[in-house]
C-alpha atoms as a PDB file:
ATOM      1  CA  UNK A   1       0.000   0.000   0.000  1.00  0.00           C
ATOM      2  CA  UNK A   2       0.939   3.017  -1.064  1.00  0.00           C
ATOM      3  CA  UNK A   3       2.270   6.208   1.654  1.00  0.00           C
ATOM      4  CA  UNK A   4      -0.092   9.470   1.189  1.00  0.00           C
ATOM      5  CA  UNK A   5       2.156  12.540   1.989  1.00  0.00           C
ATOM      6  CA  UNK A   6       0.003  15.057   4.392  1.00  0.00           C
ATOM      7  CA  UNK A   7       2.829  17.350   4.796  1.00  0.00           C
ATOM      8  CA  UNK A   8       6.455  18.660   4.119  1.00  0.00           C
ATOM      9  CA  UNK A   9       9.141  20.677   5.758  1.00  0.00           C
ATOM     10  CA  UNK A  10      10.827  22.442   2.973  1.00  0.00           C
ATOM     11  CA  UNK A  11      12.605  25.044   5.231  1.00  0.00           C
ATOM     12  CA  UNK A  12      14.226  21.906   7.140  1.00  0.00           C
ATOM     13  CA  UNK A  13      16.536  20.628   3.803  1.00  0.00           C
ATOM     14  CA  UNK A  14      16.911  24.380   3.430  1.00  0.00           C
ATOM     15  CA  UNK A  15      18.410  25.396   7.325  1.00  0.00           C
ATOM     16  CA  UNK A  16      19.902  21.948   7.721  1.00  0.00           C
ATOM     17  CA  UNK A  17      21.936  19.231   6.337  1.00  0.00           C
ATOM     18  CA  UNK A  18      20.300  15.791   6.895  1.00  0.00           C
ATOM     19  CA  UNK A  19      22.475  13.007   7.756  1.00  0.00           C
ATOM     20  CA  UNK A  20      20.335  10.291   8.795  1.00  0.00           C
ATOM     21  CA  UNK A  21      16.545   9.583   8.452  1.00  0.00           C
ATOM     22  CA  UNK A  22      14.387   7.784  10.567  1.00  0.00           C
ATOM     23  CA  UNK A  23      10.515   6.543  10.571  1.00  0.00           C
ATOM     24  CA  UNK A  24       8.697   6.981  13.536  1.00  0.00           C
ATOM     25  CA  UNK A  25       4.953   6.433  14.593  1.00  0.00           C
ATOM     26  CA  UNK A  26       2.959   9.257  15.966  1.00  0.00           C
ATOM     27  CA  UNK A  27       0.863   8.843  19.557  1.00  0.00           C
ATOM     28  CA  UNK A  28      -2.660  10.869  18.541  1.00  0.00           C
ATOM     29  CA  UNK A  29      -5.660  11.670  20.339  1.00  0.00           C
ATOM     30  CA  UNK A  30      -9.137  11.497  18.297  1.00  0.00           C
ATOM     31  CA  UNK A  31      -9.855  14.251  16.447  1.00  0.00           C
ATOM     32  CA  UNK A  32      -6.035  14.963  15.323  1.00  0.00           C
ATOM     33  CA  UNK A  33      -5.754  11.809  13.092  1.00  0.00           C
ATOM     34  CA  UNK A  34      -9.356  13.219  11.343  1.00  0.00           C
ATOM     35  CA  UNK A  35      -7.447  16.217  11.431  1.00  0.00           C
ATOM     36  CA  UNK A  36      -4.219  15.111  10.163  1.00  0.00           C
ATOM     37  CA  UNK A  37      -5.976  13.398   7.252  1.00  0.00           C
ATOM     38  CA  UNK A  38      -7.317  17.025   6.595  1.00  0.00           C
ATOM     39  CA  UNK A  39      -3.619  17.930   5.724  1.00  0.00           C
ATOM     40  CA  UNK A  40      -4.291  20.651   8.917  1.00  0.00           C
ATOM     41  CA  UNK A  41      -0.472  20.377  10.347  1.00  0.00           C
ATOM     42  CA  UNK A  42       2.449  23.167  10.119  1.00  0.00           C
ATOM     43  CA  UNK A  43       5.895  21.519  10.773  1.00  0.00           C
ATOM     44  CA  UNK A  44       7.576  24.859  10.666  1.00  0.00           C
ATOM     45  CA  UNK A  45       8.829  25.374  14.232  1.00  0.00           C
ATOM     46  CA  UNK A  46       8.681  22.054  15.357  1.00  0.00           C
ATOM     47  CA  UNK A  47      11.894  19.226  16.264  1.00  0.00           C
ATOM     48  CA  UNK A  48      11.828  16.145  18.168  1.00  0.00           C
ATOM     49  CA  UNK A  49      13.670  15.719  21.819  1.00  0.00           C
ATOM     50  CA  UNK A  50      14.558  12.898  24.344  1.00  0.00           C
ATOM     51  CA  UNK A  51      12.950  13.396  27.477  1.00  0.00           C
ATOM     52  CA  UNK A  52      13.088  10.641  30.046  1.00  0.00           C
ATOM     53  CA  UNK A  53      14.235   7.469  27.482  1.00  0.00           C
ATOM     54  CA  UNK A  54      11.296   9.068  24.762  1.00  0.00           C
ATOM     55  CA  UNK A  55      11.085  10.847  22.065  1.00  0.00           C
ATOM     56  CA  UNK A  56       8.574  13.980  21.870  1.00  0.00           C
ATOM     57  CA  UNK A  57       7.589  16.188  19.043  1.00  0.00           C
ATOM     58  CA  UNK A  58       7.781  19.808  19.632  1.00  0.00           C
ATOM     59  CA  UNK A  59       6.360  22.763  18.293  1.00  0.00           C
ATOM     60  CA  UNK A  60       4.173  20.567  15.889  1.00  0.00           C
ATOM     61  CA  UNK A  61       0.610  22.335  14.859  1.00  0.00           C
ATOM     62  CA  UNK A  62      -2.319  20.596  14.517  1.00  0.00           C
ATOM     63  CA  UNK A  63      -5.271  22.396  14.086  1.00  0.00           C
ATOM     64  CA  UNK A  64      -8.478  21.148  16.098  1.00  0.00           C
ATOM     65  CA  UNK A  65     -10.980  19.039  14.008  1.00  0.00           C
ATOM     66  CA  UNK A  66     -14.098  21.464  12.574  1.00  0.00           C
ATOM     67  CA  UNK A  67     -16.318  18.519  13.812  1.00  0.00           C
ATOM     68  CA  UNK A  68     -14.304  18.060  16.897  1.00  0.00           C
ATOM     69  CA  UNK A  69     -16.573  20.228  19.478  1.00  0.00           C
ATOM     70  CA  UNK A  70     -15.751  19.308  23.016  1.00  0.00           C
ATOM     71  CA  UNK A  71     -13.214  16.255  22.015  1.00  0.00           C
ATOM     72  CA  UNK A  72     -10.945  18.480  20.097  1.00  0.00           C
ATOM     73  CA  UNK A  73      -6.799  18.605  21.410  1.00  0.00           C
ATOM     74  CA  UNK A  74      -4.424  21.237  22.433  1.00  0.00           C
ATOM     75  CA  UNK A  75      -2.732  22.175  19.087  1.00  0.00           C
ATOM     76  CA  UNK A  76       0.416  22.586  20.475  1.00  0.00           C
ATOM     77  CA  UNK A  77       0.904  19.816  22.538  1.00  0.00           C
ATOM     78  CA  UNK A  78       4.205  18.045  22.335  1.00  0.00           C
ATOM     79  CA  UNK A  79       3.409  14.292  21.312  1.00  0.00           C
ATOM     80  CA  UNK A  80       5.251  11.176  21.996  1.00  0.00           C
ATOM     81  CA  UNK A  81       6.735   9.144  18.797  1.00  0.00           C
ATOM     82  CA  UNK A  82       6.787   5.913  18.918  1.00  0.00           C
ATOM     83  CA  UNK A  83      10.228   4.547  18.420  1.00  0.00           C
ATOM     84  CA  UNK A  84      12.231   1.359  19.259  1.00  0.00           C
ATOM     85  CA  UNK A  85      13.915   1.892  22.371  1.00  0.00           C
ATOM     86  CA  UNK A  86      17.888   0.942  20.823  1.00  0.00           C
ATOM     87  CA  UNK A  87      17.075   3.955  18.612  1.00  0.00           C
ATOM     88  CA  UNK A  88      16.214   5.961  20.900  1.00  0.00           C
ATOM     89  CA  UNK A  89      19.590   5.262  22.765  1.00  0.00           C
ATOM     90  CA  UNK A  90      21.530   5.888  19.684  1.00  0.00           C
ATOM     91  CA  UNK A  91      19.762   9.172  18.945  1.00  0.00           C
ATOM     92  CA  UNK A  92      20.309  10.153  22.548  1.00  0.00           C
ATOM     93  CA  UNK A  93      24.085  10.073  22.207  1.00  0.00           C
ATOM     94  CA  UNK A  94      23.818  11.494  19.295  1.00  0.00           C
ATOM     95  CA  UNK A  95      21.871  14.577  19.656  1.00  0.00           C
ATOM     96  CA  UNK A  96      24.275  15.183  22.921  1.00  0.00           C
ATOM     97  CA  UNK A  97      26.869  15.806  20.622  1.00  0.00           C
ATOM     98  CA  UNK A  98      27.403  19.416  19.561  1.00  0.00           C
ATOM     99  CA  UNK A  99      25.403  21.146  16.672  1.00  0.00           C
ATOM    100  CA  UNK A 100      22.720  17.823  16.156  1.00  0.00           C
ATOM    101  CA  UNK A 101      19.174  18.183  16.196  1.00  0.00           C
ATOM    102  CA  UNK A 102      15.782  16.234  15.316  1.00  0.00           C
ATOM    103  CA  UNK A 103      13.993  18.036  12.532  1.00  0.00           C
ATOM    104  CA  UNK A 104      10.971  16.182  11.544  1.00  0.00           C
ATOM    105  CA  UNK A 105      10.884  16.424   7.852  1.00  0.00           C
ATOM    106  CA  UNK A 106       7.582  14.876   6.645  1.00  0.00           C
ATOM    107  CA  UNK A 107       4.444  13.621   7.706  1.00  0.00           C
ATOM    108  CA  UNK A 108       2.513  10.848   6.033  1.00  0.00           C
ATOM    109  CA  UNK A 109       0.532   7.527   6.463  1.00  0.00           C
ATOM    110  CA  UNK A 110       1.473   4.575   5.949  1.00  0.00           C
ATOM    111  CA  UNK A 111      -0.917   1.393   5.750  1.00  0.00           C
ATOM    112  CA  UNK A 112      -3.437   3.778   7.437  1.00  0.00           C
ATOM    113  CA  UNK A 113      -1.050   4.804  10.551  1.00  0.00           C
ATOM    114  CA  UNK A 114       0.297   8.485  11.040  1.00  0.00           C
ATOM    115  CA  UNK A 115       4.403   8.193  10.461  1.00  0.00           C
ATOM    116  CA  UNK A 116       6.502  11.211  11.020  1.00  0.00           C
ATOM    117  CA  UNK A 117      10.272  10.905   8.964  1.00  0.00           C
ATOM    118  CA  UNK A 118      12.599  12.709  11.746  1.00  0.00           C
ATOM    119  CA  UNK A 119      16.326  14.014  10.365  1.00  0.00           C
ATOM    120  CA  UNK A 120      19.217  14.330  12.485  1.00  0.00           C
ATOM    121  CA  UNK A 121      20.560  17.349  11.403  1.00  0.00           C
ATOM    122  CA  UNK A 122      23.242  19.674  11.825  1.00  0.00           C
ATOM    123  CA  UNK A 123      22.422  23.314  10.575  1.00  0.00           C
ATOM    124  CA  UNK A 124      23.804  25.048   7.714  1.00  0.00           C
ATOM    125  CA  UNK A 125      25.616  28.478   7.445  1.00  0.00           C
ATOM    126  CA  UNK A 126      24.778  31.534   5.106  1.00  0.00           C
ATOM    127  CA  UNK A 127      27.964  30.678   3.132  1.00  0.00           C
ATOM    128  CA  UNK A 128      26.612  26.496   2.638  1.00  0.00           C
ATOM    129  CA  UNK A 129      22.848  28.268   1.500  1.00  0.00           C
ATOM    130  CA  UNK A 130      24.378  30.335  -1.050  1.00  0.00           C
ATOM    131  CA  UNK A 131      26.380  27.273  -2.381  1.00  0.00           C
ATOM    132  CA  UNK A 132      23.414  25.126  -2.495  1.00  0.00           C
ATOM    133  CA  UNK A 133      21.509  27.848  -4.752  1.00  0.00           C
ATOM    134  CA  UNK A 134      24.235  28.476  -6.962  1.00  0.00           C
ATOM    135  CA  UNK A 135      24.651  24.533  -7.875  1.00  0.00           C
ATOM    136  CA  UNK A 136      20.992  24.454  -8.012  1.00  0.00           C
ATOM    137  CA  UNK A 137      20.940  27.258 -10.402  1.00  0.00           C
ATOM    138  CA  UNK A 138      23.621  25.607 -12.561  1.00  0.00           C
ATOM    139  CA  UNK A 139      21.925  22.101 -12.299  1.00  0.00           C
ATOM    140  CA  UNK A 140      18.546  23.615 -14.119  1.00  0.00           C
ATOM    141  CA  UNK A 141      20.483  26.279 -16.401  1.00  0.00           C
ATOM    142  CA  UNK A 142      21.686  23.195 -17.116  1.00  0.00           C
ATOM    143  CA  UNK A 143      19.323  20.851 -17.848  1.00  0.00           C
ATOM    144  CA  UNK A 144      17.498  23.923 -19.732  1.00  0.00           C
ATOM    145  CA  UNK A 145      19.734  23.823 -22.118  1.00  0.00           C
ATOM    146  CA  UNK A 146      19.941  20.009 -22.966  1.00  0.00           C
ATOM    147  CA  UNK A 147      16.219  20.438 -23.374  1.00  0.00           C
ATOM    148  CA  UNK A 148      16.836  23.171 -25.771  1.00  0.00           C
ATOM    149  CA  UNK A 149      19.094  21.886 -28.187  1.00  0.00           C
ATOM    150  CA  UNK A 150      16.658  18.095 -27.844  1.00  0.00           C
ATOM    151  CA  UNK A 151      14.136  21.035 -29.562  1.00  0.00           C
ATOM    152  CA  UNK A 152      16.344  21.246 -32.232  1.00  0.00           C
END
């Protein structure tokens, strides 16, 4: 079965450089998987964190269900992901390391359960943005021109 993207952090690939990527499951209440399935969540603030042996996502946005009335969640609220607990370890030691973080970079679901895919990340300078726009300018000057001259 096919995974249906609900949504993307674009600003993450831009501020950081992804090293690893791991799958985790989401713990939801109710009315935020209806939501979810809405495509109502901004990842645009939010990162993951070890607390206590588990990881929690931070800063995630979920907006309350329209159909929700009393049952509806706090859109803020940090939720645990569901991870296996030798990767949890790992990431532990690694985010105590200097300049690593947990940047969740998409949300999706996959065989009908909510995944988040985290990226431990280390962030990027002004001087490694500018390099990644010029060789992404040169990559499609240069692939417009290929497709030019195939026009002729």
């Amino acid at each position: 079965m096919a995974e249906k993207n609900v949504a993307q952090n674009r600003r993450a690939r831009r501020d950081y450089h992804v090293l690893e990527r791991f799958e985790a499951g989401i713990e939801l209440r109710g009315t935020e998987v209806k939501s979810l399935r809405a495509g109502n969540i901004t990842l645009k603030d939010s990162y993951a964190d070890i607390e206590d042996g588990e990881v929690y996502l931070i800063g995630t946005h979920i907006n309350p269900y329209e159909q929700g009335n009393i049952y509806n969640h706090d859109p803020e609220r940090k939720r645990r992901l569901l991870m296996h607990k030798r990767e949890t370890l790992r990431l532990g030691a690694q985010i105590a390391e200097k300049g690593f973080t947990l940047i969740p970079l998409r949300v999706y679901f996959k065989r009908g359960r909510a995944k988040v895919e985290l990226g431990l990340c280390r962030g990027k300078h002004a001087v490694d943005k500018r390099v990644a726009i010029r060789e992404r300018d040169i990559q499609r000057d240069t692939e417009r021109a290929l497709r030019d001259a195939k026009r002729r």
